[in-house]
N, C-alpha and C. Protein backbone atom coordinates (compact mmCIF):
# COMPACT_ATOMS: atom_id res chain seq x y z
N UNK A 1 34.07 -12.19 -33.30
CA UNK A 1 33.73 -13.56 -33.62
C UNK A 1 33.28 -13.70 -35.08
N UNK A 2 32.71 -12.86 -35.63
CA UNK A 2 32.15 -12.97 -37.34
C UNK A 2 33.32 -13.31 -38.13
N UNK A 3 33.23 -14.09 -38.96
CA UNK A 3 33.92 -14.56 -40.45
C UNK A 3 34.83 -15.78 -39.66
N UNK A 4 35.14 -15.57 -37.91
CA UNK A 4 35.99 -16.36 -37.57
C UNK A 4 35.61 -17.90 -37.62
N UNK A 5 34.14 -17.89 -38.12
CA UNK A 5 33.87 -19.60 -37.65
C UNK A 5 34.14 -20.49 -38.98
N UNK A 6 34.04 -21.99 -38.52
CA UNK A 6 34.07 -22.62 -39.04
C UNK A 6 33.18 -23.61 -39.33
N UNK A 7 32.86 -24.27 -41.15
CA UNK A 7 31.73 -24.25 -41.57
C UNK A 7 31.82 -25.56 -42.21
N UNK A 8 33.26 -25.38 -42.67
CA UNK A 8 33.48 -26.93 -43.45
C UNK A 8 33.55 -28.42 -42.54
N UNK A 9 32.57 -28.86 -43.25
CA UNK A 9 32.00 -30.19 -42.15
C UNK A 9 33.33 -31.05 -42.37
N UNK A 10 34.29 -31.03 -43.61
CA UNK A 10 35.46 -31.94 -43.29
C UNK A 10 36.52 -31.76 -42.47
N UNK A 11 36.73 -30.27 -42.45
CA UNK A 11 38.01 -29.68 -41.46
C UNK A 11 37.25 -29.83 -40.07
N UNK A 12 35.92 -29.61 -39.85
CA UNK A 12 35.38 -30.05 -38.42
C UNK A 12 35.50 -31.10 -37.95
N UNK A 13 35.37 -32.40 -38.78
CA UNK A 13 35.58 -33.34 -38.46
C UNK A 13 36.59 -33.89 -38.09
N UNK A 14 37.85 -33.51 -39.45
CA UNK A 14 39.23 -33.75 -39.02
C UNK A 14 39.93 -32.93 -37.76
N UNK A 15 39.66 -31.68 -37.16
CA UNK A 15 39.70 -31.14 -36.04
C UNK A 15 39.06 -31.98 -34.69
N UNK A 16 37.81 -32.47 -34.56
CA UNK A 16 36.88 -32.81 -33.40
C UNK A 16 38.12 -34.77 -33.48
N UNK A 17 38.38 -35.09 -34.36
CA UNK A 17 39.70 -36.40 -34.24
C UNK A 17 41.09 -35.88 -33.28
N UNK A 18 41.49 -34.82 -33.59
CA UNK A 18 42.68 -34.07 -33.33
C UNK A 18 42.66 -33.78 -32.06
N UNK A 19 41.26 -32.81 -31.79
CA UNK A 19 41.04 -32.23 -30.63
C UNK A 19 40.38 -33.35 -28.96
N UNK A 20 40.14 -34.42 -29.48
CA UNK A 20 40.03 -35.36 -28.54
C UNK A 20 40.31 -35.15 -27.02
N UNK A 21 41.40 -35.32 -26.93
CA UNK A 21 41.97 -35.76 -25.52
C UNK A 21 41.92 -34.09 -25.09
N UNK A 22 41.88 -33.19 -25.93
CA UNK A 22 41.29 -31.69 -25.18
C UNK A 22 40.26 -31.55 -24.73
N UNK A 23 39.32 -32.34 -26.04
CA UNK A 23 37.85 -32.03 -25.56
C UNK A 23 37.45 -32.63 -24.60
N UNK A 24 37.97 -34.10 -24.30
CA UNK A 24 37.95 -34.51 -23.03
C UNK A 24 38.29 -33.90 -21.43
N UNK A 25 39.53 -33.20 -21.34
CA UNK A 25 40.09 -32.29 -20.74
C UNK A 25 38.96 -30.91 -20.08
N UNK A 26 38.42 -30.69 -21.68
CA UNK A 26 37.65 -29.45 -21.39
C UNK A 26 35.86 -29.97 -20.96
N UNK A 27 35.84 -31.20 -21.13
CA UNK A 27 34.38 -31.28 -20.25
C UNK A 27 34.46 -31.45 -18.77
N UNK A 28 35.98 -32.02 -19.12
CA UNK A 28 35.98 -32.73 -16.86
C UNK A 28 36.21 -30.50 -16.40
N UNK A 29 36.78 -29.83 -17.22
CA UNK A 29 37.20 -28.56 -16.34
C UNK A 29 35.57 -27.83 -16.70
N UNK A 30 34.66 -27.53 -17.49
CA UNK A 30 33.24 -27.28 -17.28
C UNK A 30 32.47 -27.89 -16.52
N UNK A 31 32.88 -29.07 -16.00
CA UNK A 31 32.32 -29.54 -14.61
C UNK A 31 32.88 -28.90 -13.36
N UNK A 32 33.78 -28.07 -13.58
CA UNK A 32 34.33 -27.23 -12.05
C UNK A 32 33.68 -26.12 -12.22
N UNK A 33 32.98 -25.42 -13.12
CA UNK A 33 32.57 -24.07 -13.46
C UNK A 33 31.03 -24.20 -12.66
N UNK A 34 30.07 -23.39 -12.88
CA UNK A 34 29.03 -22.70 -12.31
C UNK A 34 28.23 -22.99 -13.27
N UNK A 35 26.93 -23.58 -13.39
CA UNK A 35 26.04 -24.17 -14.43
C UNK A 35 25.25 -22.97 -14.82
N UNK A 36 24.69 -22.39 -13.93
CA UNK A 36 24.10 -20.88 -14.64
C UNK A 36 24.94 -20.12 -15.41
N UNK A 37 26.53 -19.43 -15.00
CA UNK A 37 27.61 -19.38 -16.24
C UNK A 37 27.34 -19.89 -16.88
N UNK A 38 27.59 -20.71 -17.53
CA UNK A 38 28.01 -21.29 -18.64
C UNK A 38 26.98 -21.47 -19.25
N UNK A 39 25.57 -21.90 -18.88
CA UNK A 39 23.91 -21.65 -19.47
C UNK A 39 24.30 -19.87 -20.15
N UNK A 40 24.43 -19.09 -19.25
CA UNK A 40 24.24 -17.63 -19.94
C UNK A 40 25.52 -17.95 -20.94
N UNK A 41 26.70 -18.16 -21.06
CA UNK A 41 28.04 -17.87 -21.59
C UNK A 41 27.39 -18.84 -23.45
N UNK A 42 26.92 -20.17 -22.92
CA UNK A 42 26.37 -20.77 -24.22
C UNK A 42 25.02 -19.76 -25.09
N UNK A 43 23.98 -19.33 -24.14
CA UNK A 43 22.94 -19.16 -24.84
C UNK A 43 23.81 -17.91 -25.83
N UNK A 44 24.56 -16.96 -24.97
CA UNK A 44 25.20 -15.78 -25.75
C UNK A 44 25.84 -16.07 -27.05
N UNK A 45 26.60 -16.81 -26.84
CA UNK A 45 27.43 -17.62 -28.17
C UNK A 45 26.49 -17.81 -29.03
N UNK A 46 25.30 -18.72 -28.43
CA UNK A 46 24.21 -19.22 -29.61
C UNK A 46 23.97 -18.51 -30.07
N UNK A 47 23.46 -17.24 -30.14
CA UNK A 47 23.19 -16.02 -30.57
C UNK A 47 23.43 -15.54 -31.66
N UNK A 48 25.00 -15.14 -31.14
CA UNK A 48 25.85 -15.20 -31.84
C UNK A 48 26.61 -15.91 -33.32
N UNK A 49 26.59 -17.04 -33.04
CA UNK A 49 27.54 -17.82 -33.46
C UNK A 49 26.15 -18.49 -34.76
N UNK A 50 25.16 -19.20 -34.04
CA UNK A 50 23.72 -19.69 -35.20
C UNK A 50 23.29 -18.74 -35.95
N UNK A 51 23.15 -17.62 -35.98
CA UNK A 51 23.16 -16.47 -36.59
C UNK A 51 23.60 -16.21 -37.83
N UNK A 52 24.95 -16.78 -37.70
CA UNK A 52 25.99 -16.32 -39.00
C UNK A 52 26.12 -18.19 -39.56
N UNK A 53 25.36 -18.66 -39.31
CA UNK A 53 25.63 -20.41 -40.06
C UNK A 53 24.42 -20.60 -40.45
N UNK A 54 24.30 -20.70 -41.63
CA UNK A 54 22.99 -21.23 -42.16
C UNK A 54 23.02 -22.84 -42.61
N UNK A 55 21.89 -23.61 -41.33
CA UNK A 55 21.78 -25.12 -41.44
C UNK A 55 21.29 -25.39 -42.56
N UNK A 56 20.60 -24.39 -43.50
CA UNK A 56 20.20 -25.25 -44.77
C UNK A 56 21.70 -25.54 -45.92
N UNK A 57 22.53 -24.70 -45.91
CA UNK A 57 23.81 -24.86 -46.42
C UNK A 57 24.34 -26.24 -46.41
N UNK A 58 24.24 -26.99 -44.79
CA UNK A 58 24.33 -28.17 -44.50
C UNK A 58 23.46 -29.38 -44.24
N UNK A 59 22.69 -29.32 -43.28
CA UNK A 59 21.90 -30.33 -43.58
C UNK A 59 22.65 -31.63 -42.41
N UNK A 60 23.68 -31.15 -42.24
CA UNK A 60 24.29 -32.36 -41.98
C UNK A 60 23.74 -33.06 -40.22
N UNK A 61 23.16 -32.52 -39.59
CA UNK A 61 22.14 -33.28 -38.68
C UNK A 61 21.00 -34.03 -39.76
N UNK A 62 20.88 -33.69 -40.76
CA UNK A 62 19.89 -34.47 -40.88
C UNK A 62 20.29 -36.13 -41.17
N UNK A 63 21.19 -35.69 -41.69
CA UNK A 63 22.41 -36.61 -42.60
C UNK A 63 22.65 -38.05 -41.63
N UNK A 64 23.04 -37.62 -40.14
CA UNK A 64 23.58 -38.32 -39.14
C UNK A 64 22.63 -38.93 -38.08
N UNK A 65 21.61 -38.03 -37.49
CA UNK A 65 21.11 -38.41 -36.50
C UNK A 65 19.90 -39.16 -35.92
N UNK A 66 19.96 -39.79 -35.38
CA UNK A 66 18.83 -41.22 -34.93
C UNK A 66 17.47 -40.03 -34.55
N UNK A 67 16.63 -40.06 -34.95
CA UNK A 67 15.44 -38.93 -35.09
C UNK A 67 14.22 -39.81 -33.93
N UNK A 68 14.38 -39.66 -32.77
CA UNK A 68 12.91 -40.07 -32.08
C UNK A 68 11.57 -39.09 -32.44
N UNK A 69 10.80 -40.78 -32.31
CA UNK A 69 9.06 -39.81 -32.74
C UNK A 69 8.03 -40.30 -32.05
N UNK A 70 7.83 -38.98 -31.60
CA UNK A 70 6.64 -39.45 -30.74
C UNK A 70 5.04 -39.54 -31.41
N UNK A 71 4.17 -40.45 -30.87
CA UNK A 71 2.95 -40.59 -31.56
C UNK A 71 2.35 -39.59 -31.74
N UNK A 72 1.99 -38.45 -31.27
CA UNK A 72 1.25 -37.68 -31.69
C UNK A 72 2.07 -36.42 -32.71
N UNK A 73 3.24 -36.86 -33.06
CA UNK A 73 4.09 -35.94 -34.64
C UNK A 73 3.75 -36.88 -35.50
N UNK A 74 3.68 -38.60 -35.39
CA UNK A 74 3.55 -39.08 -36.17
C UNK A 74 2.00 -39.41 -36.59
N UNK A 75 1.06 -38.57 -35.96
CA UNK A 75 -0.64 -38.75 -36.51
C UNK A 75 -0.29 -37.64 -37.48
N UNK A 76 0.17 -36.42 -36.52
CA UNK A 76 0.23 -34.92 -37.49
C UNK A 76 0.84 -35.34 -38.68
N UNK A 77 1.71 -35.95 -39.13
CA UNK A 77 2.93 -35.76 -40.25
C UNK A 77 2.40 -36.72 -41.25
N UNK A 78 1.32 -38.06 -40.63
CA UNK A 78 0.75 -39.07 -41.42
C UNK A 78 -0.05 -38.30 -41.86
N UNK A 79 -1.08 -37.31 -41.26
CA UNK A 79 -2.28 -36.81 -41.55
C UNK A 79 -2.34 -35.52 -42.51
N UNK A 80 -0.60 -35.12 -42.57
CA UNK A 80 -0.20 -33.33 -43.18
C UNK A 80 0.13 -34.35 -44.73
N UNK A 81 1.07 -35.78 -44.61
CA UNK A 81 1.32 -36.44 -45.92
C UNK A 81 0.11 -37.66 -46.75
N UNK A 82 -1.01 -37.24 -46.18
CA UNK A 82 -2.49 -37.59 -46.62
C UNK A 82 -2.33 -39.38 -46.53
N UNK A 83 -1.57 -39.85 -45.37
CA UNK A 83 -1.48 -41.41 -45.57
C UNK A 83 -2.25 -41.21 -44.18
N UNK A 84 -2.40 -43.09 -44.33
CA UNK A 84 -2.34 -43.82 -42.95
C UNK A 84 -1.70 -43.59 -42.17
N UNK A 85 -1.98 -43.91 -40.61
CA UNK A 85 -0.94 -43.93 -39.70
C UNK A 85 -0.36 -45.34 -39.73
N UNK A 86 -0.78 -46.42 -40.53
CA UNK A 86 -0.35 -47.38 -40.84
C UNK A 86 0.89 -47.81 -41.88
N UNK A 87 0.03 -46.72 -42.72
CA UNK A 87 1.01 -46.62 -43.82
C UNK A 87 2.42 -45.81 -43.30
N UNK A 88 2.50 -44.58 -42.70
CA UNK A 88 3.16 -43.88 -42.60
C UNK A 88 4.38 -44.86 -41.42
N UNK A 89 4.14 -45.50 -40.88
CA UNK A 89 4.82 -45.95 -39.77
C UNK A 89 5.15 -47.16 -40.63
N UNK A 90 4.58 -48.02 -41.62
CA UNK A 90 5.89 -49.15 -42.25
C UNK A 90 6.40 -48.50 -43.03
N UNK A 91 6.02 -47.06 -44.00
CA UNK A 91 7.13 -46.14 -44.53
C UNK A 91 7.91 -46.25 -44.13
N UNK A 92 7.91 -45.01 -42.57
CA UNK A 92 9.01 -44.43 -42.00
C UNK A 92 9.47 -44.50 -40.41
N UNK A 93 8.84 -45.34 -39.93
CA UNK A 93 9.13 -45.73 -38.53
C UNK A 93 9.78 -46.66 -38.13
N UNK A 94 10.86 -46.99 -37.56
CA UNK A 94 11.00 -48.41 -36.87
C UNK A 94 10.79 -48.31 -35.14
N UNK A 95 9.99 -49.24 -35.12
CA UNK A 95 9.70 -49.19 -33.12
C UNK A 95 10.32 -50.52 -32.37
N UNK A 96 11.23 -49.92 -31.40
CA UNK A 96 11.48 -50.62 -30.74
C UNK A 96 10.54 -51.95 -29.66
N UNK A 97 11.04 -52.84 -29.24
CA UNK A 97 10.36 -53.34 -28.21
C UNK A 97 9.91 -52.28 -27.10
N UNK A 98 10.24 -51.59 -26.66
CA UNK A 98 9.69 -50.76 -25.66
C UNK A 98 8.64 -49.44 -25.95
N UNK A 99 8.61 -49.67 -27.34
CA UNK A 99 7.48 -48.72 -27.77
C UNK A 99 8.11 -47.61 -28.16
N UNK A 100 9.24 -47.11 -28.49
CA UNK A 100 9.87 -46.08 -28.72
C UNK A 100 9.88 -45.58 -30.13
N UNK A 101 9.99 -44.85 -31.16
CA UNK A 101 9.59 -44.85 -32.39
C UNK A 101 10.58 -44.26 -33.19
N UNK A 102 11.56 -44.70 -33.97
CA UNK A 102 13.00 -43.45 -34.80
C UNK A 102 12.35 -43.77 -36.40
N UNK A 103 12.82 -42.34 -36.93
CA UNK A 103 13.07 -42.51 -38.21
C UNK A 103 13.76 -43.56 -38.51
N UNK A 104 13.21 -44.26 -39.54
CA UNK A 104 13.81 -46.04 -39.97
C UNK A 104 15.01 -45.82 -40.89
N UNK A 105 15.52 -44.54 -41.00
CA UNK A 105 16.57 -44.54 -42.31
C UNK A 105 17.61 -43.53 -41.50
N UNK A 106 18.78 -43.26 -42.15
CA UNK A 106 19.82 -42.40 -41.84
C UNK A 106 20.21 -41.98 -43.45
N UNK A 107 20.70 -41.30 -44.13
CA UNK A 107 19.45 -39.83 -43.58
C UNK A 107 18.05 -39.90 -43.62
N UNK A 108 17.84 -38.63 -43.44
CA UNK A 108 16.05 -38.59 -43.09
C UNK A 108 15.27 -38.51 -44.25
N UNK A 109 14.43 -39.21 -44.47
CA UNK A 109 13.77 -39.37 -45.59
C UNK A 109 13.13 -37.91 -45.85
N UNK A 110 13.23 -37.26 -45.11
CA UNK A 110 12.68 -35.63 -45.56
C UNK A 110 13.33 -34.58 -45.73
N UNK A 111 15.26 -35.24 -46.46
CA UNK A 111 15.75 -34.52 -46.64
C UNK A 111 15.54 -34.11 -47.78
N UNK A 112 15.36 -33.01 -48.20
CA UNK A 112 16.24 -32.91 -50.03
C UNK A 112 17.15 -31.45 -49.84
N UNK A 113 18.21 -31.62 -50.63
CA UNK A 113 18.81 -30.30 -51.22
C UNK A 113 18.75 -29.87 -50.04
N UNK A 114 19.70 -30.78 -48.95
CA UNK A 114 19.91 -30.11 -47.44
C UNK A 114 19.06 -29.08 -46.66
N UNK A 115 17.80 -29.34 -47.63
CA UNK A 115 16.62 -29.01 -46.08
C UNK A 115 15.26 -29.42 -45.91
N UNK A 116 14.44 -29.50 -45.09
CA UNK A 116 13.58 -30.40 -44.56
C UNK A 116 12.47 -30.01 -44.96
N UNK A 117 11.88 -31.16 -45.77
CA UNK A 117 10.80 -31.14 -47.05
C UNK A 117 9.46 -30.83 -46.34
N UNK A 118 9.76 -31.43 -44.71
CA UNK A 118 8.47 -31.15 -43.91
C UNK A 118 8.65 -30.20 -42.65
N UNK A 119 9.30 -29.04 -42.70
CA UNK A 119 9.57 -28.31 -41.73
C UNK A 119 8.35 -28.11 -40.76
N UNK A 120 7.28 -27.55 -41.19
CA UNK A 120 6.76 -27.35 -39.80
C UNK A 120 6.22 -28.87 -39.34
N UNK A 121 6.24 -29.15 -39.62
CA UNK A 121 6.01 -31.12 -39.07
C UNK A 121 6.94 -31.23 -38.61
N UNK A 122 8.09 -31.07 -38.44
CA UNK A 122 9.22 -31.98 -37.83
C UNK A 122 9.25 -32.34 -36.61
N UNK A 123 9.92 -33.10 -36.53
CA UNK A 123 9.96 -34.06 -35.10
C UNK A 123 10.85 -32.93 -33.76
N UNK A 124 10.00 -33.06 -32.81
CA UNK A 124 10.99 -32.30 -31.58
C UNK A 124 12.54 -32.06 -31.81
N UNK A 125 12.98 -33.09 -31.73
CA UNK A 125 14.39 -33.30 -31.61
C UNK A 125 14.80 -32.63 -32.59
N UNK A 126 14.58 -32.77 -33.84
CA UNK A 126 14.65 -31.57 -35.34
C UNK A 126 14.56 -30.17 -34.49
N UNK A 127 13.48 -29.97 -34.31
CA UNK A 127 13.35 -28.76 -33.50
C UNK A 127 14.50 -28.27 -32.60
N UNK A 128 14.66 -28.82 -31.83
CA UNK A 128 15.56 -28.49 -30.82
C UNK A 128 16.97 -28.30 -31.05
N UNK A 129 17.45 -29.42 -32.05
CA UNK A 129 19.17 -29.64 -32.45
C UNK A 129 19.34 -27.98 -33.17
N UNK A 130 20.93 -28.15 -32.66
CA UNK A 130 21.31 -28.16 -31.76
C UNK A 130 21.23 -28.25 -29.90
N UNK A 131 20.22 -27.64 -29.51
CA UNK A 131 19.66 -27.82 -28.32
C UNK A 131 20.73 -26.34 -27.43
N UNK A 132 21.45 -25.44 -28.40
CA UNK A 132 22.26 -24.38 -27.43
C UNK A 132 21.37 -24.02 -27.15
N UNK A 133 20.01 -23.82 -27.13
CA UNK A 133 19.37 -22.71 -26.51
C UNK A 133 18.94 -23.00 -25.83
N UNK A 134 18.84 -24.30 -24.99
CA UNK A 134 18.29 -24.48 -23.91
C UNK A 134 18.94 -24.98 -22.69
N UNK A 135 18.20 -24.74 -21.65
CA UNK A 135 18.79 -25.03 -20.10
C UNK A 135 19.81 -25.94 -19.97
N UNK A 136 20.85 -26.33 -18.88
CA UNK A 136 21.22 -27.39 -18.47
C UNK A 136 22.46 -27.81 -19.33
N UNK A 137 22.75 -27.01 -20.23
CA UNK A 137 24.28 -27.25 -21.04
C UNK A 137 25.10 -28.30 -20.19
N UNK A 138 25.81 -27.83 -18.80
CA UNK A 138 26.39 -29.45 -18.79
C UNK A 138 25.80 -30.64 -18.41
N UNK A 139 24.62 -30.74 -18.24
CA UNK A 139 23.56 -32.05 -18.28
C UNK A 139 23.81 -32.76 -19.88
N UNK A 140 23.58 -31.71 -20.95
CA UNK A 140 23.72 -32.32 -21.51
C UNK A 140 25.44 -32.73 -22.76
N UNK A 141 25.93 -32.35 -22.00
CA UNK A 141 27.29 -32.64 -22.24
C UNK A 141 27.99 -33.75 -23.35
N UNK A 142 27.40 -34.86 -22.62
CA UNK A 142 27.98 -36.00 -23.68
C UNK A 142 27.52 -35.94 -25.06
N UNK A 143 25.87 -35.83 -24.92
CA UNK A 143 25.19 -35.58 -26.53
C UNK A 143 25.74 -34.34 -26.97
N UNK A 144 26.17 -33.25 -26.69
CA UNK A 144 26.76 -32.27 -26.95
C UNK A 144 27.92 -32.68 -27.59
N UNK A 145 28.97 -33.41 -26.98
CA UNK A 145 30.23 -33.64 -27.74
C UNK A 145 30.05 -34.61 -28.94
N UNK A 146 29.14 -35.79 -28.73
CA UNK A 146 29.20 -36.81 -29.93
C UNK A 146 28.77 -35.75 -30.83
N UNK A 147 27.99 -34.40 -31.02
CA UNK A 147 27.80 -33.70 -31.97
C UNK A 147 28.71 -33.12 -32.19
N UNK A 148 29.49 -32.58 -31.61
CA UNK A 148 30.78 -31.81 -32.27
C UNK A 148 30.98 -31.50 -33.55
N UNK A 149 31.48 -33.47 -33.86
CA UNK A 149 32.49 -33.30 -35.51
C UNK A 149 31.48 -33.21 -36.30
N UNK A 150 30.31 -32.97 -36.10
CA UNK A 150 29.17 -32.56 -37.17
C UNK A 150 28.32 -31.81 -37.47
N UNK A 151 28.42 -30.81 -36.44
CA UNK A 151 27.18 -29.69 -36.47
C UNK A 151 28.47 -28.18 -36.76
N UNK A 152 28.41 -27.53 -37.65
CA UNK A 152 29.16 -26.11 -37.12
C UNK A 152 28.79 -26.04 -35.75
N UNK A 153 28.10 -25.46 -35.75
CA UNK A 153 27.31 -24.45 -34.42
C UNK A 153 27.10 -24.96 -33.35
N UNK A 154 27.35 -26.26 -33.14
CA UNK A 154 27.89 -26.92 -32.01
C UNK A 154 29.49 -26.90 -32.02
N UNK A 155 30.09 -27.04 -32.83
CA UNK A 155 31.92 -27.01 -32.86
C UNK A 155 32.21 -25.97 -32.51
N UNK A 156 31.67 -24.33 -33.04
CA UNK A 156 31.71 -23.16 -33.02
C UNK A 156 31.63 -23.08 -31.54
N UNK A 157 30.46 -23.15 -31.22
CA UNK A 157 29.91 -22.51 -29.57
C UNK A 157 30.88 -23.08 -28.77
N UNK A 158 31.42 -24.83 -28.85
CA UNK A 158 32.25 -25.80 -27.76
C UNK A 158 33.21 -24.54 -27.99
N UNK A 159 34.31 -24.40 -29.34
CA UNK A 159 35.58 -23.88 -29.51
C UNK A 159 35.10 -22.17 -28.86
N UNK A 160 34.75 -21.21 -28.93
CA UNK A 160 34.67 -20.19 -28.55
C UNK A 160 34.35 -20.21 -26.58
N UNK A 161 33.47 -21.31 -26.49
CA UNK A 161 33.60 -21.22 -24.70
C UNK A 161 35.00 -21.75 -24.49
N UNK A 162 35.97 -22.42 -24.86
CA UNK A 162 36.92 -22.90 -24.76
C UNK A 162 37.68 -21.36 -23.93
N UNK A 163 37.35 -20.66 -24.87
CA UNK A 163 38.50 -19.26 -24.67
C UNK A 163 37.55 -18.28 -23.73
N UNK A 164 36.43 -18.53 -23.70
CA UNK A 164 36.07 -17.89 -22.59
C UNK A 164 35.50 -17.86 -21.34
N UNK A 165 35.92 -19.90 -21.39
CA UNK A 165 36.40 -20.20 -19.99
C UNK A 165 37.53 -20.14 -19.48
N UNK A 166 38.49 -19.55 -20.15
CA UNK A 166 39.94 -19.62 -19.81
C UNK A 166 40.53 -21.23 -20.04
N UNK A 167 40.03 -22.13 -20.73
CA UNK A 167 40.34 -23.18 -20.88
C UNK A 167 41.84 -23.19 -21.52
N UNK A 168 43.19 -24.24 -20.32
CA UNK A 168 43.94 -24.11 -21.07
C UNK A 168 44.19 -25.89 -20.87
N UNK A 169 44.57 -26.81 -22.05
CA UNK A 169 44.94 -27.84 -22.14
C UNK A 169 46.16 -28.50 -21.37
N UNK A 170 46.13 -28.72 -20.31
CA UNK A 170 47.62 -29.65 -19.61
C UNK A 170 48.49 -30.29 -20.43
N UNK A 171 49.63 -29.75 -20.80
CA UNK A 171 50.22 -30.52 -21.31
C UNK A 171 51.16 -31.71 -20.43
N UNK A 172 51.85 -32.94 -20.76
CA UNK A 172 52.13 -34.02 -19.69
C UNK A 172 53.74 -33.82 -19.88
């Protein structure tokens, strides 16, 4: 698997357009598979595969994704950037009617030079993205694919289980 992946966020993108009606194909046939498989078959890949991609190179989750925040990252992160929690939330918050809280911008205001100005502050979801390393891979499936055309290491891990689920595309 080394040197074989792919890194360039434009050929990913133009691939995850191409690959469509496969990738579609290949979530309905990972719904016939065994959820513990494929939990062990992903975490292995992750391993693997995040290993050899360095996200500061890219950045490009930061670039794209709707960032939820919960109140108590946003006391820590007001209180680590010496503001208000007042201040910090008409900075950088927008809250929904239901009380829900996202970064107010796309990209993240704590990007620079594709990496995150406030790392150990960051928001869960920062934390987690990709999310291969955790439980429940086809639970989370759909958020999995809208990431595709933008994360390597999500394109990487989808394309390599491809081949070692035996995934083969129907042709009509």
């Amino acid at each position: 698997m080394k040197n074989n992946l792919e890194t360039n966020l434009l050929h990913i993108a133009k691939l995850a357009v191409e690959k469509t009606k496969e990738n579609d194909a290949f979530v309905e046939h990972l719904g016939l598979l065994n959820s513990a498989e494929i939990d062990a078959s992903v975490h292995t890949l992750n391993t693997t595969i995040s290993s050899q991609i360095d996200c500061t190179a890219c950045g490009n989750c930061c670039k794209n994704l709707m960032i939820n925040i919960k109140d108590e990252e946003a006391n820590a992160l007001s209180q680590h950037l010496q503001q208000s929690r007042d201040s910090f939330d008409e900075q950088y918050v927008e809250k929904g009617s239901n009380g829900m809280m996202l970064m107010n911008t796309i990209p993240c205001h704590f990007l620079s030079e594709q990496k995150c100005t406030i790392y150990q502050f960051r928001f869960e979801g920062c934390r987690e993205f990709p999310a291969m390393h955790l439980p429940r891979f086809k639970e989370r499936l759909f958020t999995t694919m809208m990431h595709y055309s933008i994360c390597p290491i999500i394109f990487n891990i989808v394309e390599a289980l491809k081949i070692e689920t035996k995934f083969k595309l129907k042709v009509d």
